[in-house]
Protein backbone atom coordinates (compact mmCIF):
# COMPACT_ATOMS: atom_id res chain seq x y z
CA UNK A 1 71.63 -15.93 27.68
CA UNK A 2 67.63 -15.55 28.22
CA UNK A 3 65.51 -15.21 24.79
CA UNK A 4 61.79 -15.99 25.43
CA UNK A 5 60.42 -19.18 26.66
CA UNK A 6 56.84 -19.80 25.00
CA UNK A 7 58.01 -23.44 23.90
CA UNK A 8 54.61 -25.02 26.14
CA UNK A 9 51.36 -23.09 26.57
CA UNK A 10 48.40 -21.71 25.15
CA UNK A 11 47.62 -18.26 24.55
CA UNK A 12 44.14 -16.27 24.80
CA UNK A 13 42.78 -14.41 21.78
CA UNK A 14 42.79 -11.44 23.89
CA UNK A 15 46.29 -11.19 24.55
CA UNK A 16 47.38 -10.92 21.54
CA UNK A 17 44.54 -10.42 18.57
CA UNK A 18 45.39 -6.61 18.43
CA UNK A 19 48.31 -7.79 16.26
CA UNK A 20 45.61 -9.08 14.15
CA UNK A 21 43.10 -6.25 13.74
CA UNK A 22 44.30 -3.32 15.55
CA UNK A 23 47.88 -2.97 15.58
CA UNK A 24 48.55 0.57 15.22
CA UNK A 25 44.69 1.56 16.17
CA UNK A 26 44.05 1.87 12.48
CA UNK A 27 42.03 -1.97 12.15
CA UNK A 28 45.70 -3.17 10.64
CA UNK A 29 47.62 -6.46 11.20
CA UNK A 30 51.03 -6.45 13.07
CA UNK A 31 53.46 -5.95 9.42
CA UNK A 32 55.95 -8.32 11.43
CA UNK A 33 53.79 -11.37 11.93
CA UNK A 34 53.69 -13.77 8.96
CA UNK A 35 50.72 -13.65 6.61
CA UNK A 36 49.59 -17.33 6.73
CA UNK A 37 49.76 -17.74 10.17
CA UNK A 38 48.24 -14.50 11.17
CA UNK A 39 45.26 -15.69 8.71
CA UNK A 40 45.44 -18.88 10.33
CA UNK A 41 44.64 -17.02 13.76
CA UNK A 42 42.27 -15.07 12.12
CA UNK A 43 40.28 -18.23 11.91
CA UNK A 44 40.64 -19.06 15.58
CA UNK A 45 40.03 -15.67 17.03
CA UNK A 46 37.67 -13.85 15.35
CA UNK A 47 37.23 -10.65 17.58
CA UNK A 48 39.79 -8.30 19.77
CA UNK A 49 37.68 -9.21 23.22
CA UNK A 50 37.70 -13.11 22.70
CA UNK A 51 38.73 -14.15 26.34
CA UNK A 52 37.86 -17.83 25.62
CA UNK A 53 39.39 -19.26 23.01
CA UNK A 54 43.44 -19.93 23.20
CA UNK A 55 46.00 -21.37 20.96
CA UNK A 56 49.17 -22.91 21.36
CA UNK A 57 51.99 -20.46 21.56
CA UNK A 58 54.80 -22.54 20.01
CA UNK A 59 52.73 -24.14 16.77
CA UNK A 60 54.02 -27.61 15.79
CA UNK A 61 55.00 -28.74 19.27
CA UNK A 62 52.87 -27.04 21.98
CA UNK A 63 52.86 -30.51 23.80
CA UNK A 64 56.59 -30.94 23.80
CA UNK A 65 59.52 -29.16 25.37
CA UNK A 66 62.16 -27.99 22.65
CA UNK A 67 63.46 -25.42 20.72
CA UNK A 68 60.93 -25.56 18.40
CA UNK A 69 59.80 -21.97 19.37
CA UNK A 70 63.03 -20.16 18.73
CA UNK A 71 62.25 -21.79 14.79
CA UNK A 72 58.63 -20.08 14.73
CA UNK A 73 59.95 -17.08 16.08
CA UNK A 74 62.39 -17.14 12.72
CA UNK A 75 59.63 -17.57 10.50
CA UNK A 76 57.63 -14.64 11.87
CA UNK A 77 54.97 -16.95 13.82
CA UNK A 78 55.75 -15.88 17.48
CA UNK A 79 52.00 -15.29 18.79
CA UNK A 80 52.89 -12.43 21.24
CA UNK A 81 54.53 -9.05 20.38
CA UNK A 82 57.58 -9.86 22.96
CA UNK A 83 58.35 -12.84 20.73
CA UNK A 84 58.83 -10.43 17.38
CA UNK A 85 60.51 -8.03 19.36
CA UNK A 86 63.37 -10.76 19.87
CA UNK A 87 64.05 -10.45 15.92
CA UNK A 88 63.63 -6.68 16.30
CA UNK A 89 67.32 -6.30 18.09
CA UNK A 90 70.45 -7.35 16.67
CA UNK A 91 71.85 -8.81 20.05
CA UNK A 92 68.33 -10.90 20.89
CA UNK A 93 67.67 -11.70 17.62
CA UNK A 94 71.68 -13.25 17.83
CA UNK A 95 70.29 -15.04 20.58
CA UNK A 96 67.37 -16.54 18.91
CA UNK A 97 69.76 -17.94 16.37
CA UNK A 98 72.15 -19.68 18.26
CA UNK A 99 68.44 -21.43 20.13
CA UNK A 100 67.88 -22.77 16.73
CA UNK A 101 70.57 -25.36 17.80
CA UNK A 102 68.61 -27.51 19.93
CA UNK A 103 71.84 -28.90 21.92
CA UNK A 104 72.57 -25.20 22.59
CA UNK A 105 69.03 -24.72 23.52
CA UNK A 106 68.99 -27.11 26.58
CA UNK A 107 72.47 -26.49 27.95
CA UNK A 108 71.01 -23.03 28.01
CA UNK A 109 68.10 -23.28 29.62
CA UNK A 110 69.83 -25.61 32.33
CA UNK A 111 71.73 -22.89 33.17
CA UNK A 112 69.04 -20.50 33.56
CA UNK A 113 67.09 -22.77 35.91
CA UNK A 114 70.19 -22.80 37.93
CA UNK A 115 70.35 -18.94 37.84
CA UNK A 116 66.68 -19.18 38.78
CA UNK A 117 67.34 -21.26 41.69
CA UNK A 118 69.49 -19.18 43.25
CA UNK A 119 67.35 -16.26 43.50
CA UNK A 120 66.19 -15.84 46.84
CA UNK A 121 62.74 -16.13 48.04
CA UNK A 122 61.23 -12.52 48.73
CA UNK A 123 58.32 -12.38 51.75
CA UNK A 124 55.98 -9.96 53.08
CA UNK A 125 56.46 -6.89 51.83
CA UNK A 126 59.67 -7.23 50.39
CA UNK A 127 57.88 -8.81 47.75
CA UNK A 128 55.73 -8.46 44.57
CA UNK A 129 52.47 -10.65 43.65
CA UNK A 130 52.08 -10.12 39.40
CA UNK A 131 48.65 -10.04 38.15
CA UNK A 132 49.82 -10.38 35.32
């Protein structure tokens, strides 16, 4: 069990103010995000191609490491697209739910840095350098 992980971090106006002004290409806002935050945003980025300026991506407790994120998501405040899509599916947005326990949240995540750990180390060309 994996749902999202934006709990510390900031995130640039650029990757995400579409969902602000351009959603659908029409100069609309993203119908999932909630109002007051998305006019909250509006404040902090106030163009599509602002590069600069970030925000936190889990608002409340972008300093602290909880489940705090898996409660914004709920309330229609995740700041990227992935983090709505998680209440677009029955089975993530089940997921998302059971995060709201915080308990459940770090026995969770324990067990998917142990799942991480085990992954083997890819070199060369076996492996693949992200840009993004």
């Amino acid at each position: 069990m994996n749902a999202g992980g934006h709990t510390i971090g900031v995130g640039h106006c650029n990757t995400f103010s579409s969902r602000l002004y351009n959603f659908t290409g029409r100069s609309d806002q993203d119908p999932s995000l909630n109002p007051t935050y998305a006019s909250f945003l509006k404040t902090q980025c106030e163009n599509l191609s602002d590069n600069t300026t970030f925000v936190p991506m889990d608002p409340g407790s972008a300093l602290t490491f909880d489940n705090n994120y898996y409660v914004t998501v709920k309330q229609n405040k995740g700041l990227f697209q992935s983090d709505a899509a998680l209440l677009a599916n029955k089975g993530s947005r089940k997921i998302v739910d059971e995060l709201l326990d915080s308990k459940k949240f770090f026995t969770e995540f324990a067990q998917a840095m142990k799942r991480m750990g085990a992954i083997g180390v890819v070199t060369g060309n076996e492996g693949e350098i992200r840009n993004k």
